[in-house]
PDB file of N, CA and C in Angstrom:
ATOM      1  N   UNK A   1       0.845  -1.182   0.000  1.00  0.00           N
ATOM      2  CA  UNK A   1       0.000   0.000   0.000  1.00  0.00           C
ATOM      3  C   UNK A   1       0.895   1.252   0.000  1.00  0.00           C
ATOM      4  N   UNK A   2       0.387   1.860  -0.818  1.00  0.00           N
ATOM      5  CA  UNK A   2       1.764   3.584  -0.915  1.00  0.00           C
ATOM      6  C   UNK A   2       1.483   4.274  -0.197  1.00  0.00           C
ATOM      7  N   UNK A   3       2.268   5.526   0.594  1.00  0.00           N
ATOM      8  CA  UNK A   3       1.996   6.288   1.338  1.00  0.00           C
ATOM      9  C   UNK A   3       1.284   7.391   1.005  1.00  0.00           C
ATOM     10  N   UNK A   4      -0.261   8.079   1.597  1.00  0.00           N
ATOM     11  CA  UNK A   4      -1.094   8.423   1.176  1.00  0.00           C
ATOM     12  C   UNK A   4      -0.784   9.506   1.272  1.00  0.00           C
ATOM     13  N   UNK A   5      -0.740  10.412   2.403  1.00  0.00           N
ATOM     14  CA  UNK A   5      -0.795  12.005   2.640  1.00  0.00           C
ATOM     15  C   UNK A   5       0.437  12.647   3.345  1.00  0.00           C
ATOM     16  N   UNK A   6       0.729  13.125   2.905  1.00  0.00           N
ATOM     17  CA  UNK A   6       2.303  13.659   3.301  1.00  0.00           C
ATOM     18  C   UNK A   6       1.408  15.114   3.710  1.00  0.00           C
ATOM     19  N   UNK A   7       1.700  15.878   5.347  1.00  0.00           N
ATOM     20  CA  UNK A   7       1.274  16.852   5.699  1.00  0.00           C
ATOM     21  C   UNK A   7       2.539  17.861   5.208  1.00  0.00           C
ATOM     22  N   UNK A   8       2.362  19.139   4.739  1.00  0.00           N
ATOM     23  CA  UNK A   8       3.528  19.936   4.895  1.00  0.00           C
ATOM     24  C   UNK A   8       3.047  21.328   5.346  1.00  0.00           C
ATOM     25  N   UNK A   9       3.729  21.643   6.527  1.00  0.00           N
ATOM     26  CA  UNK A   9       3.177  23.166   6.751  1.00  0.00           C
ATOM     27  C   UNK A   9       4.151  24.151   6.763  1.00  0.00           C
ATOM     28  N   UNK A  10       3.758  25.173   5.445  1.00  0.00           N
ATOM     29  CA  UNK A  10       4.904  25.901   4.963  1.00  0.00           C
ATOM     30  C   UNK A  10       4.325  27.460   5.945  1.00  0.00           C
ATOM     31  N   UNK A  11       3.825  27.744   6.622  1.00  0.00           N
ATOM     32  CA  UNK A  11       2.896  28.805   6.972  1.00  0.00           C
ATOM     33  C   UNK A  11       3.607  29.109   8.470  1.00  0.00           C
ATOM     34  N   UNK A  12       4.548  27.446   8.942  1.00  0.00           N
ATOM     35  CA  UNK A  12       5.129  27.850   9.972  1.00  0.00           C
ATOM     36  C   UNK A  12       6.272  28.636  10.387  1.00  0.00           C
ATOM     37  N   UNK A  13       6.409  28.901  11.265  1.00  0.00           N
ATOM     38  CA  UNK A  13       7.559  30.217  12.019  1.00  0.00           C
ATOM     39  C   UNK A  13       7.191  31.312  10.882  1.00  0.00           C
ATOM     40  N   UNK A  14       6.328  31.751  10.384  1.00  0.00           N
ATOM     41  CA  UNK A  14       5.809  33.040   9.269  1.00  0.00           C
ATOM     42  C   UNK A  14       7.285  33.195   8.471  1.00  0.00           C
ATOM     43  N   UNK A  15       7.430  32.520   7.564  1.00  0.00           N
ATOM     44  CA  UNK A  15       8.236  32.685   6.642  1.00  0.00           C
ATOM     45  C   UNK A  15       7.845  33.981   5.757  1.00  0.00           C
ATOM     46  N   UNK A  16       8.695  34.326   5.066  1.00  0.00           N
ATOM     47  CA  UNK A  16       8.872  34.954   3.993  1.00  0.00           C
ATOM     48  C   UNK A  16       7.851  34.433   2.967  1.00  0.00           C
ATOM     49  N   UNK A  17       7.434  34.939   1.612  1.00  0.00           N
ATOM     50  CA  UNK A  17       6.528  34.334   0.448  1.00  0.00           C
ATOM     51  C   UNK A  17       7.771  33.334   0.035  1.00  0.00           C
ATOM     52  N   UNK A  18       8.949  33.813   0.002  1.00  0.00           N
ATOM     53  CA  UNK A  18       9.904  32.855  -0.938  1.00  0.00           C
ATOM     54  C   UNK A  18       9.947  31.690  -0.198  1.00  0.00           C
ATOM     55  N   UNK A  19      10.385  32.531   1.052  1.00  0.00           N
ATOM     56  CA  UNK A  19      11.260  31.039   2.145  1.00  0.00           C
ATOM     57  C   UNK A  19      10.731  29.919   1.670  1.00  0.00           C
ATOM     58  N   UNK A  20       8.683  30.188   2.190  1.00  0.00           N
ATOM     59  CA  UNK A  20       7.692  29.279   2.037  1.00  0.00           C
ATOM     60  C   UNK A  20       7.720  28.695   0.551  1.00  0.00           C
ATOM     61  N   UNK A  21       7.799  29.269  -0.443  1.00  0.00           N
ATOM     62  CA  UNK A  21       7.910  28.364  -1.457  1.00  0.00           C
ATOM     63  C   UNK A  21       8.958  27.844  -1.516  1.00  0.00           C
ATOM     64  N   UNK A  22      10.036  28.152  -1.466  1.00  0.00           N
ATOM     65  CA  UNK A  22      10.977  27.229  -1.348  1.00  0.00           C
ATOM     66  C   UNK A  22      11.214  25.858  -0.472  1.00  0.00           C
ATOM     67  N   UNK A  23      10.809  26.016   0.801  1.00  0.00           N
ATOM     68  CA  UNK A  23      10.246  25.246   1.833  1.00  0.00           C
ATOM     69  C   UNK A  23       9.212  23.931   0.913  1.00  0.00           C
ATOM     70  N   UNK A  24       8.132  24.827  -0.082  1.00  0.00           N
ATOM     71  CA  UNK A  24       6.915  23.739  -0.263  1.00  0.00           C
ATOM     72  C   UNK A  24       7.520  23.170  -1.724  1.00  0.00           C
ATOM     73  N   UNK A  25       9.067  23.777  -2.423  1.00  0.00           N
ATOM     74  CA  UNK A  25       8.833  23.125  -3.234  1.00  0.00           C
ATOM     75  C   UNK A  25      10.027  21.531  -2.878  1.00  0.00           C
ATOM     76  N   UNK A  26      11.237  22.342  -2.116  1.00  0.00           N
ATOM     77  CA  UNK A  26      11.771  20.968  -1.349  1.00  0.00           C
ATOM     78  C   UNK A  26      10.804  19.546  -0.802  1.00  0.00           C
ATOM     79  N   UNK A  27       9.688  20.542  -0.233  1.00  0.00           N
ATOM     80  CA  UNK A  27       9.058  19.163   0.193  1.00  0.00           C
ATOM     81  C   UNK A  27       8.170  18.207  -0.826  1.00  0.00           C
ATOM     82  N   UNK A  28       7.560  18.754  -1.156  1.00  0.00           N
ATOM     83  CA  UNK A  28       7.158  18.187  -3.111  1.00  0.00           C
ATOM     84  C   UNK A  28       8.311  17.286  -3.409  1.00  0.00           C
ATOM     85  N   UNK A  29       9.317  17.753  -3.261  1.00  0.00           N
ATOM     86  CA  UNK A  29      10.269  16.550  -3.653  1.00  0.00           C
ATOM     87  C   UNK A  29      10.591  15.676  -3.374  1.00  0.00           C
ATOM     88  N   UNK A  30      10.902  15.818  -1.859  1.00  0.00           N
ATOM     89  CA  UNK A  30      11.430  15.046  -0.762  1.00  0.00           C
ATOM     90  C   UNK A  30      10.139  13.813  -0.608  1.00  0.00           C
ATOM     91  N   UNK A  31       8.796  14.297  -0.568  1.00  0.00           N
ATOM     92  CA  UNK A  31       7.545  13.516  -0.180  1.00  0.00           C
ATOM     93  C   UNK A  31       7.652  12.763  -1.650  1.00  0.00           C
ATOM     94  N   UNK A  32       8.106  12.979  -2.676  1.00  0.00           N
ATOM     95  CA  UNK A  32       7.682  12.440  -4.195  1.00  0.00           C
ATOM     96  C   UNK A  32       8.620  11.122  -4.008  1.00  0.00           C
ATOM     97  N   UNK A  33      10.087  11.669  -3.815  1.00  0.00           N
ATOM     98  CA  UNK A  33      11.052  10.904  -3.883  1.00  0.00           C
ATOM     99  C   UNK A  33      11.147   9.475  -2.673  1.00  0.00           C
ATOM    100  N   UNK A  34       9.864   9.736  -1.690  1.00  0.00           N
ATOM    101  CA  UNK A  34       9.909   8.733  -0.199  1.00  0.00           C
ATOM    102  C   UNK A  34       8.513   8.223  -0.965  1.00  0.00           C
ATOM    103  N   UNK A  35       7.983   8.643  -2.003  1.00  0.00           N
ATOM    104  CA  UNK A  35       6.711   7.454  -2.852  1.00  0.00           C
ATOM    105  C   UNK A  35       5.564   8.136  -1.544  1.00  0.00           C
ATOM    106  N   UNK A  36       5.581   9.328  -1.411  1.00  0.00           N
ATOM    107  CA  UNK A  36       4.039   9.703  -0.855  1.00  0.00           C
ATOM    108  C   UNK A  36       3.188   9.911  -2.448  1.00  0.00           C
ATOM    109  N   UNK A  37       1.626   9.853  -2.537  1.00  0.00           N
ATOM    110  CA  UNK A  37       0.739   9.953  -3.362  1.00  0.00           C
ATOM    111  C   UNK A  37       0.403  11.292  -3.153  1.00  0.00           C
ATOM    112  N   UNK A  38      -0.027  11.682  -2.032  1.00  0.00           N
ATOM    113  CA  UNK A  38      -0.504  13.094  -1.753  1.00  0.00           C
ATOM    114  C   UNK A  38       0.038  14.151  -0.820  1.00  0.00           C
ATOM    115  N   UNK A  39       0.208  15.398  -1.154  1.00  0.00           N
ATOM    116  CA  UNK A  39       0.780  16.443   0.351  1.00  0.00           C
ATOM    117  C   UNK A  39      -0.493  17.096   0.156  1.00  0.00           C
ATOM    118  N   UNK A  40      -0.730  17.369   1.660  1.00  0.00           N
ATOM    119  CA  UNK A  40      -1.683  18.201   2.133  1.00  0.00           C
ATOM    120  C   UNK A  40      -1.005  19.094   2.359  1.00  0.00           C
ATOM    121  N   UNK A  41      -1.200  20.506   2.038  1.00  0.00           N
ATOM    122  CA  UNK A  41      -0.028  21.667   1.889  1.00  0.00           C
ATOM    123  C   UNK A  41      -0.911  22.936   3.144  1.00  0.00           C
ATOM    124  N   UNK A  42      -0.335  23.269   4.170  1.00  0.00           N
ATOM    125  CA  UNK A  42      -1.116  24.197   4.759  1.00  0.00           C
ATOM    126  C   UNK A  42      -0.257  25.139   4.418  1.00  0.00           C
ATOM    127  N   UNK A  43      -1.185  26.581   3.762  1.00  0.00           N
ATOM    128  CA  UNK A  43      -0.552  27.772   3.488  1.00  0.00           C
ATOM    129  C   UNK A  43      -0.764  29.155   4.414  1.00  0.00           C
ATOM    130  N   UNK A  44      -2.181  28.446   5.099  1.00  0.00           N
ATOM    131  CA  UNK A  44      -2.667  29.449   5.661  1.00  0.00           C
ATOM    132  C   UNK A  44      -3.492  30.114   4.475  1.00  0.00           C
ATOM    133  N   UNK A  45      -3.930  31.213   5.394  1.00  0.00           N
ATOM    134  CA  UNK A  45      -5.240  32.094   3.967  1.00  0.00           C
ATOM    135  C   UNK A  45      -5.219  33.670   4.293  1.00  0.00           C
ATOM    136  N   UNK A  46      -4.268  33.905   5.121  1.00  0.00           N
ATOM    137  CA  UNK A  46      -4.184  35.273   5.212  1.00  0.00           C
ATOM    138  C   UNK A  46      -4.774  36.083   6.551  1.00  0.00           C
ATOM    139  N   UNK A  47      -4.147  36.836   7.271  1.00  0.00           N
ATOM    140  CA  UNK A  47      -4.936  37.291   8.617  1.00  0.00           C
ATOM    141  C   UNK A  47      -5.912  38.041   7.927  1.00  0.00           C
ATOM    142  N   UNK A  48      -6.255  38.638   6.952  1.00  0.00           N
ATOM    143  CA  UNK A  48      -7.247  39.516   6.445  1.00  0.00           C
ATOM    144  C   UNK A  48      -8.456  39.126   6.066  1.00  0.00           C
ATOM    145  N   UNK A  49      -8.175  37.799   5.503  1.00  0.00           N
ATOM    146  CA  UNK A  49      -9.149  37.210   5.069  1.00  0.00           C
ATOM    147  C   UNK A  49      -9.416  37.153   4.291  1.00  0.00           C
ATOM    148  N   UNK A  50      -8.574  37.439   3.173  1.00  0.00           N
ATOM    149  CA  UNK A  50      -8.934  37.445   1.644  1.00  0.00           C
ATOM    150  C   UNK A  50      -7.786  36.814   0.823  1.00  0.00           C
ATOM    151  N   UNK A  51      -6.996  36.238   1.470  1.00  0.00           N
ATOM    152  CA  UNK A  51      -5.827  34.912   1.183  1.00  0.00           C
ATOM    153  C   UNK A  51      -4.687  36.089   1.308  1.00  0.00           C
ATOM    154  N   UNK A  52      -3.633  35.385   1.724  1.00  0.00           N
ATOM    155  CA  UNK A  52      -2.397  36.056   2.011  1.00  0.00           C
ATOM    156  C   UNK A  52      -1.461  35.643   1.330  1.00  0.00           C
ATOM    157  N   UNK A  53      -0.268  36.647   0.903  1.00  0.00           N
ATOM    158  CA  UNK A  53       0.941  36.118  -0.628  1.00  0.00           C
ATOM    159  C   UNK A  53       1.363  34.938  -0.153  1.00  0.00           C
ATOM    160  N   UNK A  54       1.168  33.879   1.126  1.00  0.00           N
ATOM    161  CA  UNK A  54       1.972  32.523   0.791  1.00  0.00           C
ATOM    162  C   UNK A  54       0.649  31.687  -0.264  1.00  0.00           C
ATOM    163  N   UNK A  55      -0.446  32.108   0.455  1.00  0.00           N
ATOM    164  CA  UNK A  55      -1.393  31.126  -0.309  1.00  0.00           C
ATOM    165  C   UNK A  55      -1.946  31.712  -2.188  1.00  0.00           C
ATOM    166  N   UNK A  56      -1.591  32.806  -2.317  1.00  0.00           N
ATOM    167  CA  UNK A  56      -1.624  33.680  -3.768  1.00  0.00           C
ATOM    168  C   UNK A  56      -0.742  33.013  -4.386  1.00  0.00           C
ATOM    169  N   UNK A  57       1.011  32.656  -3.980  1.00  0.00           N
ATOM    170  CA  UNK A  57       2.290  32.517  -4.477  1.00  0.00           C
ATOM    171  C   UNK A  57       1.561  31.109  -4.658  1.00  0.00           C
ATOM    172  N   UNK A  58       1.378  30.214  -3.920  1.00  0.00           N
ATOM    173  CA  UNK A  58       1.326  29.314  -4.159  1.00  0.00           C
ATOM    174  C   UNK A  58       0.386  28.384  -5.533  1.00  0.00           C
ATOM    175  N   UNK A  59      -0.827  29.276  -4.778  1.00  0.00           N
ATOM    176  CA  UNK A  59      -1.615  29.432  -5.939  1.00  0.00           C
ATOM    177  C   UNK A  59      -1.210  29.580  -8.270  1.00  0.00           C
ATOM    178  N   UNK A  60      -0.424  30.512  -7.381  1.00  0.00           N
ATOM    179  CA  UNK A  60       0.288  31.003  -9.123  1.00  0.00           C
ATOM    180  C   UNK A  60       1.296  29.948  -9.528  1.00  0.00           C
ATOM    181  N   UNK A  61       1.586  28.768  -8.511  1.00  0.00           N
ATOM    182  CA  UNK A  61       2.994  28.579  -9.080  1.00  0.00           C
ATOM    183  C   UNK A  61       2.442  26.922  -9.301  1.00  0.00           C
ATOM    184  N   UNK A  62       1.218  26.326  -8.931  1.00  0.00           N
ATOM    185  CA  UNK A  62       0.890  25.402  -8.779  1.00  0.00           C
ATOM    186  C   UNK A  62       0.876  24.697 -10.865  1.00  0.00           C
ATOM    187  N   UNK A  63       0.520  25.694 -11.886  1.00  0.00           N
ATOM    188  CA  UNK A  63       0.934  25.202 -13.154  1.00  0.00           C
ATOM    189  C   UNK A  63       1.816  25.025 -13.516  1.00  0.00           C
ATOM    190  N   UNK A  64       2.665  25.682 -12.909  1.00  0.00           N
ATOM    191  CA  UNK A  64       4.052  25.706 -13.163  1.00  0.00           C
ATOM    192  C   UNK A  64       4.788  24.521 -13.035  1.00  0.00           C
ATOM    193  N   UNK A  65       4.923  23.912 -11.535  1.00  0.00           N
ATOM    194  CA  UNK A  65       4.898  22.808 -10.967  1.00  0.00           C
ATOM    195  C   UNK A  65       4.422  21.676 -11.678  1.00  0.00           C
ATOM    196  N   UNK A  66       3.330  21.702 -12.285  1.00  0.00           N
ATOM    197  CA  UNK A  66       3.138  21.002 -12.764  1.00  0.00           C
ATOM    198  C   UNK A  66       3.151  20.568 -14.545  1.00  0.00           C
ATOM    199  N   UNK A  67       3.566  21.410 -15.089  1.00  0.00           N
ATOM    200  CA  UNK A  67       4.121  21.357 -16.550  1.00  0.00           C
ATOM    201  C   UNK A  67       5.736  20.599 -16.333  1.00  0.00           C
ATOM    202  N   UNK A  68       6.197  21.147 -14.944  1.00  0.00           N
ATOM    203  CA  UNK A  68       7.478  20.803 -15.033  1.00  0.00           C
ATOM    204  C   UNK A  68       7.677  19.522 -14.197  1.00  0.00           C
ATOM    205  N   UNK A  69       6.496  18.766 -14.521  1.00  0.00           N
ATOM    206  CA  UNK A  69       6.519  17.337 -13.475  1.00  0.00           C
ATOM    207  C   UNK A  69       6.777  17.063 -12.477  1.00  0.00           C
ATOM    208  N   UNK A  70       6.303  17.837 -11.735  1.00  0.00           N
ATOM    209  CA  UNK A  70       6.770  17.721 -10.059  1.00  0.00           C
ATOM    210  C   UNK A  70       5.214  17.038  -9.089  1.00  0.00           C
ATOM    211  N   UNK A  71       4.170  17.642  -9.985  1.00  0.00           N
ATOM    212  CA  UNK A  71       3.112  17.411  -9.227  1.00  0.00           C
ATOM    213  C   UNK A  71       1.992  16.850 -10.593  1.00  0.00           C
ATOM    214  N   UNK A  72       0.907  16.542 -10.106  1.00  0.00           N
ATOM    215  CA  UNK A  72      -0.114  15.652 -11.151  1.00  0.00           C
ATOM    216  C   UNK A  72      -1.128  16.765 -11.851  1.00  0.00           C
ATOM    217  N   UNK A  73      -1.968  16.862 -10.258  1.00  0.00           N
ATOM    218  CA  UNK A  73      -3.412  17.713  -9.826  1.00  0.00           C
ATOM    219  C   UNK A  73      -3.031  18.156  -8.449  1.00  0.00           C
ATOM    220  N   UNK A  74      -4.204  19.246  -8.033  1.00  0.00           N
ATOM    221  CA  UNK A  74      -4.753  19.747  -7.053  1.00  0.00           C
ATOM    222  C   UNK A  74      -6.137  20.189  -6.936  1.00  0.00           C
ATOM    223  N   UNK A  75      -6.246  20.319  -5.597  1.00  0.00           N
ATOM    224  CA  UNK A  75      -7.409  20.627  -5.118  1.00  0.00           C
ATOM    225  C   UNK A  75      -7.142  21.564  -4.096  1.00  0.00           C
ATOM    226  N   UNK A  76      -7.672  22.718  -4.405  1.00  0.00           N
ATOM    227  CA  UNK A  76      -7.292  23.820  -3.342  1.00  0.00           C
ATOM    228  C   UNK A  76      -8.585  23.813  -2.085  1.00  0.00           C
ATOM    229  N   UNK A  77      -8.677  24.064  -1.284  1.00  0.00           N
ATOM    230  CA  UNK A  77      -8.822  23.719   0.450  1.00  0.00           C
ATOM    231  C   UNK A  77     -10.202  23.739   0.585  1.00  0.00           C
ATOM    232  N   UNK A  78     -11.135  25.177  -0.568  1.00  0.00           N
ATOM    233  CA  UNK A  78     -12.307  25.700  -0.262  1.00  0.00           C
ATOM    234  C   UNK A  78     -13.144  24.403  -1.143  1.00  0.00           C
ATOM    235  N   UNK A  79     -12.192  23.825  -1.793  1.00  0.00           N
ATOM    236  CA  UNK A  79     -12.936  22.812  -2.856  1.00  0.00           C
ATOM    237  C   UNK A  79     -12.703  21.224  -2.673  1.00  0.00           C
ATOM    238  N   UNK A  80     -12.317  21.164  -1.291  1.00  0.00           N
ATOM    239  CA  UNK A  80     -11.830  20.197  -0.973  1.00  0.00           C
ATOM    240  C   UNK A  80     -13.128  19.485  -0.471  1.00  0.00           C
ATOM    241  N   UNK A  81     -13.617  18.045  -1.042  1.00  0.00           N
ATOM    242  CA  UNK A  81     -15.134  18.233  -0.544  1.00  0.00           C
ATOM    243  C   UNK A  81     -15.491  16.677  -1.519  1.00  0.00           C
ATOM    244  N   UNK A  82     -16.453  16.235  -1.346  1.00  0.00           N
ATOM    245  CA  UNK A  82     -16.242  14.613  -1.622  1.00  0.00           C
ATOM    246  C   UNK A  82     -17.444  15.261  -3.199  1.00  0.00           C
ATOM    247  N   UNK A  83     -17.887  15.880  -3.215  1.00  0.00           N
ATOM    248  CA  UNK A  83     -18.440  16.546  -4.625  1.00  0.00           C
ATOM    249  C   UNK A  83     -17.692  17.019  -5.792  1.00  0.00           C
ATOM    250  N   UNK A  84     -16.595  17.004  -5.314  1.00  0.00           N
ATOM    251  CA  UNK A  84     -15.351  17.968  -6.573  1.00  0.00           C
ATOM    252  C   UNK A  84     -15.345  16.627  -7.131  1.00  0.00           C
ATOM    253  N   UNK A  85     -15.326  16.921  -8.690  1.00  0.00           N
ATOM    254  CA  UNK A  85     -15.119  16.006  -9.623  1.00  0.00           C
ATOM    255  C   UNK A  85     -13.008  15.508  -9.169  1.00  0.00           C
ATOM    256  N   UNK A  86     -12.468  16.290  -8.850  1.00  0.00           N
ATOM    257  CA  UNK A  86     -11.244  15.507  -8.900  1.00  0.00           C
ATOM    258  C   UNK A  86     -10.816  14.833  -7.934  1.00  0.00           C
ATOM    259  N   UNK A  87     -11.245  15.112  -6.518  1.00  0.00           N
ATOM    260  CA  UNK A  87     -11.614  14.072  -5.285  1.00  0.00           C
ATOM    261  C   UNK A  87     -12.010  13.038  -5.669  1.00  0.00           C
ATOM    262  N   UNK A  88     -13.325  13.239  -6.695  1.00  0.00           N
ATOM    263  CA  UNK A  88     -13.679  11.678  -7.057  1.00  0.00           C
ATOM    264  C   UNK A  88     -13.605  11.272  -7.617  1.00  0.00           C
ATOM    265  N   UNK A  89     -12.160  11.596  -8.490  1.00  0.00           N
ATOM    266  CA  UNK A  89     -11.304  10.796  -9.508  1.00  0.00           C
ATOM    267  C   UNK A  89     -10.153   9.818  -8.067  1.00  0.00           C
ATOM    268  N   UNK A  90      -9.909  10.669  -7.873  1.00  0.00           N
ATOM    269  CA  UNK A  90      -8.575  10.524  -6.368  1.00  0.00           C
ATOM    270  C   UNK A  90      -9.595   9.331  -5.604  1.00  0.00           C
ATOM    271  N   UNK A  91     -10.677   9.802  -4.788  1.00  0.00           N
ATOM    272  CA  UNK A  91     -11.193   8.603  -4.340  1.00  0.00           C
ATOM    273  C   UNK A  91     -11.857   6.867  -4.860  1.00  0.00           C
ATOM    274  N   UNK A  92     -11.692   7.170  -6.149  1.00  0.00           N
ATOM    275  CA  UNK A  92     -12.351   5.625  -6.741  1.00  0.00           C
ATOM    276  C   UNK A  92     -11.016   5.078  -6.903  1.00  0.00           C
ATOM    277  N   UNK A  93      -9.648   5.829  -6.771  1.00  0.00           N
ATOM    278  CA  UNK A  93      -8.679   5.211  -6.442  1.00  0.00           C
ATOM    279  C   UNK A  93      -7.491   4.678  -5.119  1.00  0.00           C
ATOM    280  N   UNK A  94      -7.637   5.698  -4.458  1.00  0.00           N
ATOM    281  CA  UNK A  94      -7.140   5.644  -3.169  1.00  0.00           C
ATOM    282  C   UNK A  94      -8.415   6.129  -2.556  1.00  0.00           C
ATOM    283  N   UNK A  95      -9.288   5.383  -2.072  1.00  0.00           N
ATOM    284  CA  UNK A  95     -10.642   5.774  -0.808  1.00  0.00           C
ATOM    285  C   UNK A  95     -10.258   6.235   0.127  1.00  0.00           C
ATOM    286  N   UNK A  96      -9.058   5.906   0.857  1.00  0.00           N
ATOM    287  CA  UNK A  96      -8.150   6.290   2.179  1.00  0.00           C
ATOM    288  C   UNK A  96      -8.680   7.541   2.513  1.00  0.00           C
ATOM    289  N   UNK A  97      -8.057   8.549   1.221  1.00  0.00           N
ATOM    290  CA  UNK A  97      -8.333   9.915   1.226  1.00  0.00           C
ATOM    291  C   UNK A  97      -9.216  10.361   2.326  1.00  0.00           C
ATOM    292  N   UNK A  98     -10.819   9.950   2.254  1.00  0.00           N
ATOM    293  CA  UNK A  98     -12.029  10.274   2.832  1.00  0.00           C
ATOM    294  C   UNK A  98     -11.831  10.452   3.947  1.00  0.00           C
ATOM    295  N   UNK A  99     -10.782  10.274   4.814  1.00  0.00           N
ATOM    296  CA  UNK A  99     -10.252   9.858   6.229  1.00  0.00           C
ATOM    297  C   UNK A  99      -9.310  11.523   6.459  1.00  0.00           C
ATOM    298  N   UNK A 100      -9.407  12.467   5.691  1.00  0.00           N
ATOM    299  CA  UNK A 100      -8.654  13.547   5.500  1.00  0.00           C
ATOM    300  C   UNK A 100      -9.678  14.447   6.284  1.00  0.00           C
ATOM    301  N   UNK A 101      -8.970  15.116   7.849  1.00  0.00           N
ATOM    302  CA  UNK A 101      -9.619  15.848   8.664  1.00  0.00           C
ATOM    303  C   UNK A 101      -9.840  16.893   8.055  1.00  0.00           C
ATOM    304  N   UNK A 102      -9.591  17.540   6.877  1.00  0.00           N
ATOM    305  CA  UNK A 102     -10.091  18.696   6.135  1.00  0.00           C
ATOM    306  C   UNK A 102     -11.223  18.394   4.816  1.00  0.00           C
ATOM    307  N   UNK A 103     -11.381  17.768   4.787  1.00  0.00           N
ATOM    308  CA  UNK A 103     -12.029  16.844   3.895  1.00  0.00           C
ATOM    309  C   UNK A 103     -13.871  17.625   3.959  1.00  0.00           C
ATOM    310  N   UNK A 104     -14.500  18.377   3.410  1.00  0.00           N
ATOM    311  CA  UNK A 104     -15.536  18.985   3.257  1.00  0.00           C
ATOM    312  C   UNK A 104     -15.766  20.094   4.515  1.00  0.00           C
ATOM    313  N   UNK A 105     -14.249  21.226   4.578  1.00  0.00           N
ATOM    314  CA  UNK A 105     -14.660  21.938   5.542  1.00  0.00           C
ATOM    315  C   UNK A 105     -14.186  22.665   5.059  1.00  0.00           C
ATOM    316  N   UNK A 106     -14.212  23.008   3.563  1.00  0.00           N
ATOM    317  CA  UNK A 106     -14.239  24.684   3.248  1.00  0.00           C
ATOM    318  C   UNK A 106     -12.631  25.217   3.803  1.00  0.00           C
ATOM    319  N   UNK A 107     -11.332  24.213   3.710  1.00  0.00           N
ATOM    320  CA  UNK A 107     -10.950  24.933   4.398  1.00  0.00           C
ATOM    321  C   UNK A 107     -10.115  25.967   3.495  1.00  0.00           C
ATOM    322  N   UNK A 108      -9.920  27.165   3.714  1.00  0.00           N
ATOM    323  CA  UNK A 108      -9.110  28.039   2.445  1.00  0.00           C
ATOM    324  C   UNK A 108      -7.523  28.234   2.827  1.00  0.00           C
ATOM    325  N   UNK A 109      -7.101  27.628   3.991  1.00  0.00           N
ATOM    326  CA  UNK A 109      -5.807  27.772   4.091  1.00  0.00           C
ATOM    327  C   UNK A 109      -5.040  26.221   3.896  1.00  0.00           C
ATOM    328  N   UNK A 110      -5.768  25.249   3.217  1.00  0.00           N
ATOM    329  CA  UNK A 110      -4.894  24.357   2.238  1.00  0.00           C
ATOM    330  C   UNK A 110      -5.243  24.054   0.954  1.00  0.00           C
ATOM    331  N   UNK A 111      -3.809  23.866   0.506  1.00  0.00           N
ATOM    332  CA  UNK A 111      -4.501  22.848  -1.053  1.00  0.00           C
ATOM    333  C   UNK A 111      -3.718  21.477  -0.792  1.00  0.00           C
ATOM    334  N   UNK A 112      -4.275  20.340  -1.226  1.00  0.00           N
ATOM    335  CA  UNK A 112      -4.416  18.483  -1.344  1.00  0.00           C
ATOM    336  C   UNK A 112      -3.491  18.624  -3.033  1.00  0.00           C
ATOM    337  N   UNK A 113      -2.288  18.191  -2.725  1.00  0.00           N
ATOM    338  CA  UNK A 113      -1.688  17.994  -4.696  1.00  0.00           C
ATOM    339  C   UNK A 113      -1.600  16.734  -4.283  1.00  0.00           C
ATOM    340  N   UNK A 114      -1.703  16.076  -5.859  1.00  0.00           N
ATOM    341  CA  UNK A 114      -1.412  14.811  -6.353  1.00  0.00           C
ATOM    342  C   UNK A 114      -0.290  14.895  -7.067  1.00  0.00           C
ATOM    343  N   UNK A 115       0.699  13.828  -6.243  1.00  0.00           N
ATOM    344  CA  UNK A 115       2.226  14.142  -6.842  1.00  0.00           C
ATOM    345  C   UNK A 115       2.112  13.300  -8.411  1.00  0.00           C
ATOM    346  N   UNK A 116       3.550  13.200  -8.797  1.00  0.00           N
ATOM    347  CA  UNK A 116       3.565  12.645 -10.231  1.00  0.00           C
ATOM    348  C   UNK A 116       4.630  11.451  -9.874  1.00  0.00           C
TER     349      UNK A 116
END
């Protein structure tokens, strides 16, 4: 059985926008290269409330990432929810997932990637 959810929280000790990406893209690697399937990425969403530059940066860089084969898919936090068509691509394959404490709670300070 492969390892399902790799947690990574880039939001801790309040990094910098870079630090944190740099931080989330090491771990993308590190979790790819130990055969995790999924990182649950906490970015946080901003004290304001209207998403903050780790979760914007991240946001922007997530195609990127993935043209350049690092990652599959995602599902960002607010869409995280057993109704999203790509959950329920992810769940008719790994069901495990469903067992994900963020799992239909709206949450906006993560996104769920599917590594490559």
């Amino acid at each position: 059985m492969p390892k399902l959810l790799e947690i990574l929280n880039i939001e801790e000790g309040y990094p910098t926008t870079e630090e944190a990406l740099g931080k989330l893209t090491s771990g993308l690697k590190s979790a790819k290269s130990r055969g995790w399937v999924f990182v649950k990425v906490i970015h946080g969403w901003g004290s304001t409330g209207r998403g903050g530059k780790i979760k914007r940066a991240v946001k922007a860089q997530l195609p990127d990432w993935g043209k350049g084969g690092l990652l599959r898919e995602w599902v960002l936090g607010v869409d995280w929810k057993v109704t999203d068509p790509t959950y329920l691509q992810w769940y008719a394959r790994y069901p495990e997932i469903q067992n994900d404490q963020d799992l239909n709670r709206h949450n906006a300070g993560i996104t769920v990637i599917k590594l490559r």
